[in-house]
Protein backbone atom coordinates (compact mmCIF):
# COMPACT_ATOMS: atom_id res chain seq x y z
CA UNK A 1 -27.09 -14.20 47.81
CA UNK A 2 -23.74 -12.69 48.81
CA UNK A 3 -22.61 -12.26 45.37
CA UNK A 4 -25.75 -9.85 44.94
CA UNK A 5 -25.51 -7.77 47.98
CA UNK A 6 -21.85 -7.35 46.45
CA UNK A 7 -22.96 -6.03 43.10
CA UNK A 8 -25.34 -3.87 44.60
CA UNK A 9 -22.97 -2.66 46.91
CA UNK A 10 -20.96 -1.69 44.27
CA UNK A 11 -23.31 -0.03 42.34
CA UNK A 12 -24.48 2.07 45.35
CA UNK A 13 -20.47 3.04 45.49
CA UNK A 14 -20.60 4.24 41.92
CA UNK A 15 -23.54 6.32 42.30
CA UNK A 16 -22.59 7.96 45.28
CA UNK A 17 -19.29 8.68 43.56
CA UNK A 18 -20.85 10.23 40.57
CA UNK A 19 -23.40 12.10 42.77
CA UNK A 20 -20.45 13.50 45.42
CA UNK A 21 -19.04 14.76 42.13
CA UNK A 22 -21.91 16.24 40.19
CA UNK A 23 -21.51 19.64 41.13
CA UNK A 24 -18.01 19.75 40.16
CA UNK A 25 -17.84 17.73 36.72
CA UNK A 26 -19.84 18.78 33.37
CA UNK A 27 -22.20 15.91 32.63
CA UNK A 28 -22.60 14.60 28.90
CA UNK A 29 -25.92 13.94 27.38
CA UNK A 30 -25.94 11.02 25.81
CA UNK A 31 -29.28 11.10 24.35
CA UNK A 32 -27.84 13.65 21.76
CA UNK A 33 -28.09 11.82 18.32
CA UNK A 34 -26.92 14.88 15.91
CA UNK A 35 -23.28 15.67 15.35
CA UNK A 36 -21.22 18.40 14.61
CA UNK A 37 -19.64 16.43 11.78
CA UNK A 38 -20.11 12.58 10.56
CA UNK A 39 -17.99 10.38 8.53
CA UNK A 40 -18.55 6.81 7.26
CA UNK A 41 -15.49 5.53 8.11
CA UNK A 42 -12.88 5.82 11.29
CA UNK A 43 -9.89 5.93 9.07
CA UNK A 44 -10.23 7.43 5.24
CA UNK A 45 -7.62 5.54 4.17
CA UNK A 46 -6.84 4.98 0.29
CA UNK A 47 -4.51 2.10 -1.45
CA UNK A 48 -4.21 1.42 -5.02
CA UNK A 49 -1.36 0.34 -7.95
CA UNK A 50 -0.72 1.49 -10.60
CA UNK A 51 1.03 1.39 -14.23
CA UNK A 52 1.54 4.13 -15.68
CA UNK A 53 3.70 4.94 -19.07
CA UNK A 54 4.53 8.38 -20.63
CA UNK A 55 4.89 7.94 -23.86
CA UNK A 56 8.07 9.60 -26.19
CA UNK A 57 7.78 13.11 -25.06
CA UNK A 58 9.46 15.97 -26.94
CA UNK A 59 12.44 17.55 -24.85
CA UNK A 60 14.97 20.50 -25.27
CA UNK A 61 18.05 19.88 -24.72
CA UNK A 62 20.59 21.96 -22.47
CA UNK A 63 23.01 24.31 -24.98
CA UNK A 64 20.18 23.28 -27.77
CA UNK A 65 18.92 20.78 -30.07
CA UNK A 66 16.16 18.53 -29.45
CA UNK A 67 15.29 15.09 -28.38
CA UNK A 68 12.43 12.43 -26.60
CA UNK A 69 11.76 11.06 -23.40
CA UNK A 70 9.81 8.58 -22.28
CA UNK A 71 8.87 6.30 -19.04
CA UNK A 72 7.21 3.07 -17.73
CA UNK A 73 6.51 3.06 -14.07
CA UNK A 74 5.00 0.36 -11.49
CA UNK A 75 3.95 1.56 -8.23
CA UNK A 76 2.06 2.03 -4.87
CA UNK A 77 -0.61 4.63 -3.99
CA UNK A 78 -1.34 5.58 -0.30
CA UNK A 79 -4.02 8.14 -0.28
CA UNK A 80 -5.66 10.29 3.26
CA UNK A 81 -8.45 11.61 3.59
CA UNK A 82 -7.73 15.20 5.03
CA UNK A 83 -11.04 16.75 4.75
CA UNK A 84 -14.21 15.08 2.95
CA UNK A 85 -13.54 16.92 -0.25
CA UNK A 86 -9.71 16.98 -0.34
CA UNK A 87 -7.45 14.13 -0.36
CA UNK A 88 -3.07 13.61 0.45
CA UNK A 89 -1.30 10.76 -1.31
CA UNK A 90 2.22 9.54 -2.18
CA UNK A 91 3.19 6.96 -4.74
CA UNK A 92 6.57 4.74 -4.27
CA UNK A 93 7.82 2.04 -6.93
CA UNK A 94 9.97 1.52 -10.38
CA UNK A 95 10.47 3.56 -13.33
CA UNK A 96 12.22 2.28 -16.47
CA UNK A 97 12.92 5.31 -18.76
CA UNK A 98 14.28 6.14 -22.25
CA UNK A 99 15.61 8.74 -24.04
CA UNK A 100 16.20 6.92 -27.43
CA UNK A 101 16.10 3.03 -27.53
CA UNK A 102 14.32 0.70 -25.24
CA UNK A 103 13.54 1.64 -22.01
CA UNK A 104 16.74 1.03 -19.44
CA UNK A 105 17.18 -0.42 -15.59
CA UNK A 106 14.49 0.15 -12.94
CA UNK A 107 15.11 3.09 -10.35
CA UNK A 108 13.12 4.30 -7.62
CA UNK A 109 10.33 6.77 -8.22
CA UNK A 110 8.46 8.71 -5.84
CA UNK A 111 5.70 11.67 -5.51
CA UNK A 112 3.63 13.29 -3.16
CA UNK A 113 0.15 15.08 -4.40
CA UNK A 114 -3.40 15.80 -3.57
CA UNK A 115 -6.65 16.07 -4.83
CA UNK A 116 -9.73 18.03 -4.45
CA UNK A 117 -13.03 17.57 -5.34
CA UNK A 118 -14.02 21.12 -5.55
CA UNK A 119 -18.08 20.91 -6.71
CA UNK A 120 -20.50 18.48 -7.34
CA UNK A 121 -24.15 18.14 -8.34
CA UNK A 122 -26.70 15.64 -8.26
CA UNK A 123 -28.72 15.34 -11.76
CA UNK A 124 -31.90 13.75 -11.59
CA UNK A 125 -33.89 15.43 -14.23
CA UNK A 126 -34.62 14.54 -16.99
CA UNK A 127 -34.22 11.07 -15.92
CA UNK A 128 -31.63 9.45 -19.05
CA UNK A 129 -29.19 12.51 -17.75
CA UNK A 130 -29.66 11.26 -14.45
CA UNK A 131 -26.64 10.94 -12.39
CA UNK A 132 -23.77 12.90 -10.78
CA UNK A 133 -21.70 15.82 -12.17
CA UNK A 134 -18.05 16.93 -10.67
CA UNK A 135 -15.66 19.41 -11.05
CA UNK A 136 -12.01 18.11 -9.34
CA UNK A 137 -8.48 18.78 -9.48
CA UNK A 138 -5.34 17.12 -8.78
CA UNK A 139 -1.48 17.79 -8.30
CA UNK A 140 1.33 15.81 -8.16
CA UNK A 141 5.25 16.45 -7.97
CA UNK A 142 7.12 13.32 -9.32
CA UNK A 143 10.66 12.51 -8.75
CA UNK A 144 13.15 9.80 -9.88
CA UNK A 145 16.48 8.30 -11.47
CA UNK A 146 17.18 7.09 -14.69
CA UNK A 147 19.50 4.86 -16.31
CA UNK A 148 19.23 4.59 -20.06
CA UNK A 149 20.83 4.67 -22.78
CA UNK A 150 24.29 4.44 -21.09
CA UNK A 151 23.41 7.45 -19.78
CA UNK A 152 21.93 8.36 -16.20
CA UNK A 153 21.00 11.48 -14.36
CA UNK A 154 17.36 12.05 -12.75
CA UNK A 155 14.28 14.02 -13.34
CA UNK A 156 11.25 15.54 -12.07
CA UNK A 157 7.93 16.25 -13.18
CA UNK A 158 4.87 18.69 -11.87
CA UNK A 159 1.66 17.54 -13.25
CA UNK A 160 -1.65 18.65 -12.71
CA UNK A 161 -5.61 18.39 -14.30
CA UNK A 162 -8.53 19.96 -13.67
CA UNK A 163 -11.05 17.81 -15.39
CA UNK A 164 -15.45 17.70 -15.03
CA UNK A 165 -16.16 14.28 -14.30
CA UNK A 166 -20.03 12.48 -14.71
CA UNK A 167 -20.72 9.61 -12.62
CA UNK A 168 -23.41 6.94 -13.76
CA UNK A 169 -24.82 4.82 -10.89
CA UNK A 170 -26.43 1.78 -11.78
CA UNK A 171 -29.41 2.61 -9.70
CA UNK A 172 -29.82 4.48 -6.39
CA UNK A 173 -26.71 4.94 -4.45
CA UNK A 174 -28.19 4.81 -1.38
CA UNK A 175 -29.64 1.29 -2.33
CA UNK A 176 -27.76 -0.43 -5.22
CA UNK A 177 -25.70 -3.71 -4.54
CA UNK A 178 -25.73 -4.61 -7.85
CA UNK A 179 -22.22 -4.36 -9.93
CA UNK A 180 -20.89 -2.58 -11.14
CA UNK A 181 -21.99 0.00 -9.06
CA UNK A 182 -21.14 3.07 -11.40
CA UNK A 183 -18.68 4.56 -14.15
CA UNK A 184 -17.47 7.61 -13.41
CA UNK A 185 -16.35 9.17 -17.07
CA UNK A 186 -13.86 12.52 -16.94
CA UNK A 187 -12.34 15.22 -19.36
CA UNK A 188 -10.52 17.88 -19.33
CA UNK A 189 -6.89 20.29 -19.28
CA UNK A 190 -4.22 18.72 -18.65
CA UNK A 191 -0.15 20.62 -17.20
CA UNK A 192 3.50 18.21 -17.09
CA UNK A 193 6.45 20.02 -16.66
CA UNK A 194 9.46 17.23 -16.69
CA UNK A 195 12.76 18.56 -16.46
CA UNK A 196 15.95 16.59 -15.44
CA UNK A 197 19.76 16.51 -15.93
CA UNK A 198 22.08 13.89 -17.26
CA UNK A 199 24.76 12.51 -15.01
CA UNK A 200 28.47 14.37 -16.54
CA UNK A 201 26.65 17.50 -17.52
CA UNK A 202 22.94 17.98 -19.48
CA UNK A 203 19.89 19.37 -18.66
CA UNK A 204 16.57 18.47 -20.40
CA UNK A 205 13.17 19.90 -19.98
CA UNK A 206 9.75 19.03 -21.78
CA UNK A 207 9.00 20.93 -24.73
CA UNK A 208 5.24 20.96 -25.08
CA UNK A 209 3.40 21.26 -20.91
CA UNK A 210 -0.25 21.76 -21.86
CA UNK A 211 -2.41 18.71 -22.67
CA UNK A 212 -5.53 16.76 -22.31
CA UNK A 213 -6.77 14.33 -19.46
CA UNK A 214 -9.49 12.08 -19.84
CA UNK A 215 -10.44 8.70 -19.42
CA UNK A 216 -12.78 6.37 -17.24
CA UNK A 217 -13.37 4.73 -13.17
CA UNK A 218 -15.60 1.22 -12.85
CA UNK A 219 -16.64 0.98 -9.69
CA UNK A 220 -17.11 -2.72 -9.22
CA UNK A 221 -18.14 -2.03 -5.38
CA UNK A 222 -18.65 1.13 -3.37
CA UNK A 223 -15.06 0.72 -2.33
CA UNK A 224 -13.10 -1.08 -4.97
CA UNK A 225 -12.87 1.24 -8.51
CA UNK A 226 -10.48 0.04 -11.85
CA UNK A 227 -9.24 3.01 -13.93
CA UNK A 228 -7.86 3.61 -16.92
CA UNK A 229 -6.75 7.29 -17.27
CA UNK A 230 -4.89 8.88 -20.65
CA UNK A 231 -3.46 12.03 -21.10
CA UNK A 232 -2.00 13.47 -24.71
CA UNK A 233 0.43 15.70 -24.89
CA UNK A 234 3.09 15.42 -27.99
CA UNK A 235 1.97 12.04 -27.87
CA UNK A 236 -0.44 9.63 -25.60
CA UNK A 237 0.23 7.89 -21.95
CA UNK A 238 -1.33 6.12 -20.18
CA UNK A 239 -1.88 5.05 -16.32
CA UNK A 240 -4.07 1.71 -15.52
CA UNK A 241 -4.74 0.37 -11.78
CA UNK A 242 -6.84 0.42 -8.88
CA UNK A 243 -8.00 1.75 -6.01
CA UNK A 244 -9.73 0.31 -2.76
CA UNK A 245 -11.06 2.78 -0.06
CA UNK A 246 -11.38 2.09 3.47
C-alpha cells in the first residue's frame, strides 16, 4: 500500500514539473508519424573484398620507348553512405606488380573514391522488360609501391566509369525472400590514368586511358551481393569480391 502511494506520489511530482514548465518549454508531438527524411538503416555502412588484377597495360616510358605494366591486388572496401544516392569508400591491402616477368613482392595499396547513383527508373511494362534501369558513376584515386623486376618506385592511378546498369529482381522487391534476390547487369565507358616513377630515376605513364566497363552483381540477399566486374583497355582486368551492406 505504501509502495503505491509512493509511485503515485511520484507521478504527481512529474506532472506538476512538466505543467510548472509548460509555458516556458516547446512541447513535441509525438503522434506525428511522417518525417522529413527516412532511412532503413541507422548506420549505411558498406564492407566488401576484393581481387582485382590489371592486366599488361601499355606504358610510355620517361625520355621514350615503350613498355607494360601490370598488377594483382587483394584488399578491403569500407564504403559510407553520405547521402541516399551517393556513396564514400576507401580500399587498403596488397598489390604485387610487374613490369616484365612475374609479378614481384607485395606492397601496400590504398584509394579513396565515391560513387553516385545519379538516375534510376522502375520498368514494369511490358512485363519480360520488367525490372530496374540505372545510370551511376564512380571515381577512384589509387596509390601504391612496387617492387618488381629488381626495380621499385610507386604509382598512381585515377579511374573512373560511368556505366547504365539493369537490375532483374526475382520477383517483387518489396516481397521476395527467395535467392537470389536479383542480378544487376552494367555497361559502359570506362577512364585509367596510371602514371608512376621508378626508384633511381624513370617515369612511366599509361599509354591508352579510355576503355570499357562492364560486367555483373548477384545479389544472394538484399544485403549480401558477389561481383565480377571487367574492364578492357589495351588488354582485359578484372576485379572479383563482395559486398555486404548494413
Amino acid at each position: 500500500m505504501k509502495r503505491i502511494a509512493l509511485k503515485a506520489a511520484s507521478v504527481c511530482a512529474v506532472s506538476c514539473l512538466f505543467a510548472g514548465t509548460a509555458g516556458a518549454a516547446t512541447q513535441i508531438d509525438t503522434g506525428q508519424r511522417e518525417s522529413l527524411a527516412k532511412s532503413d538503416n541507422l548506420f549505411p555502412l558498406v564492407v566488401g573484398f576484393d581481387v582485382e588484377e590489371e592486366s599488361n597495360r601499355d606504358v610510355e616510358l620517361d625520355g621514350g620507348g615503350s613498355g607494360e605494366f601490370g598488377s594483382r591486388s587483394y584488399v578491403a572496401h569500407v564504403g559510407f553512405g553520405v547521402l541516399p544516392w551517393l556513396n564514400v569508400f576507401g580500399t587498403v591491402g596488397q598489390v604485387e606488380a610487374k613490369t616484365e616477368g612475374d609479378y614481384g613482392d607485395g606492397e601496400m595499396r590504398w584509394s579513396l573514391g565515391a560513387s553516385a547513383n545519379l538516375f534510376q527508373y522502375d520498368i514494369v511494362d511490358p512485363e519480360f522488360l520488367e525490372g530496374r534501369l540505372s545510370f551511376r558513376a564512380e571515381v577512384e584515386m589509387i596509390r601504391a609501391d612496387f617492387e618488381a623486376d629488381e626495380q621499385g618506385g610507386e604509382w598512381r592511378e585515377l579511374a573512373a566509369a560511368a556505366t547504365v546498369n539493369y537490375e532483374i529482381f526475382v520477383d517483387r522487391v518489396d516481397t521476395t525472400d527467395r535467392v537470389p534476390y536479383s542480378l544487376a547487369l552494367f555497361a559502359g565507358p570506362a577512364y585509367s590514368n596510371i602514371d608512376g616513377e621508378i626508384d633511381g630515376g624513370g617515369d612511366f605513364e599509361s599509354d591508352t586511358e579510355w576503355g570499357l566497363a562492364f560486367g555483373a552483381d548477384l545479389f544472394v540477399s538484399h544485403n549480401l551481393s558477389l561481383g565480377l566486374h571487367v574492364e578492357r583497355f589495351n588488354d582485359y582486368g578484372y576485379r572479383a569480391g563482395f559486398r555486404y551492406r548494413f
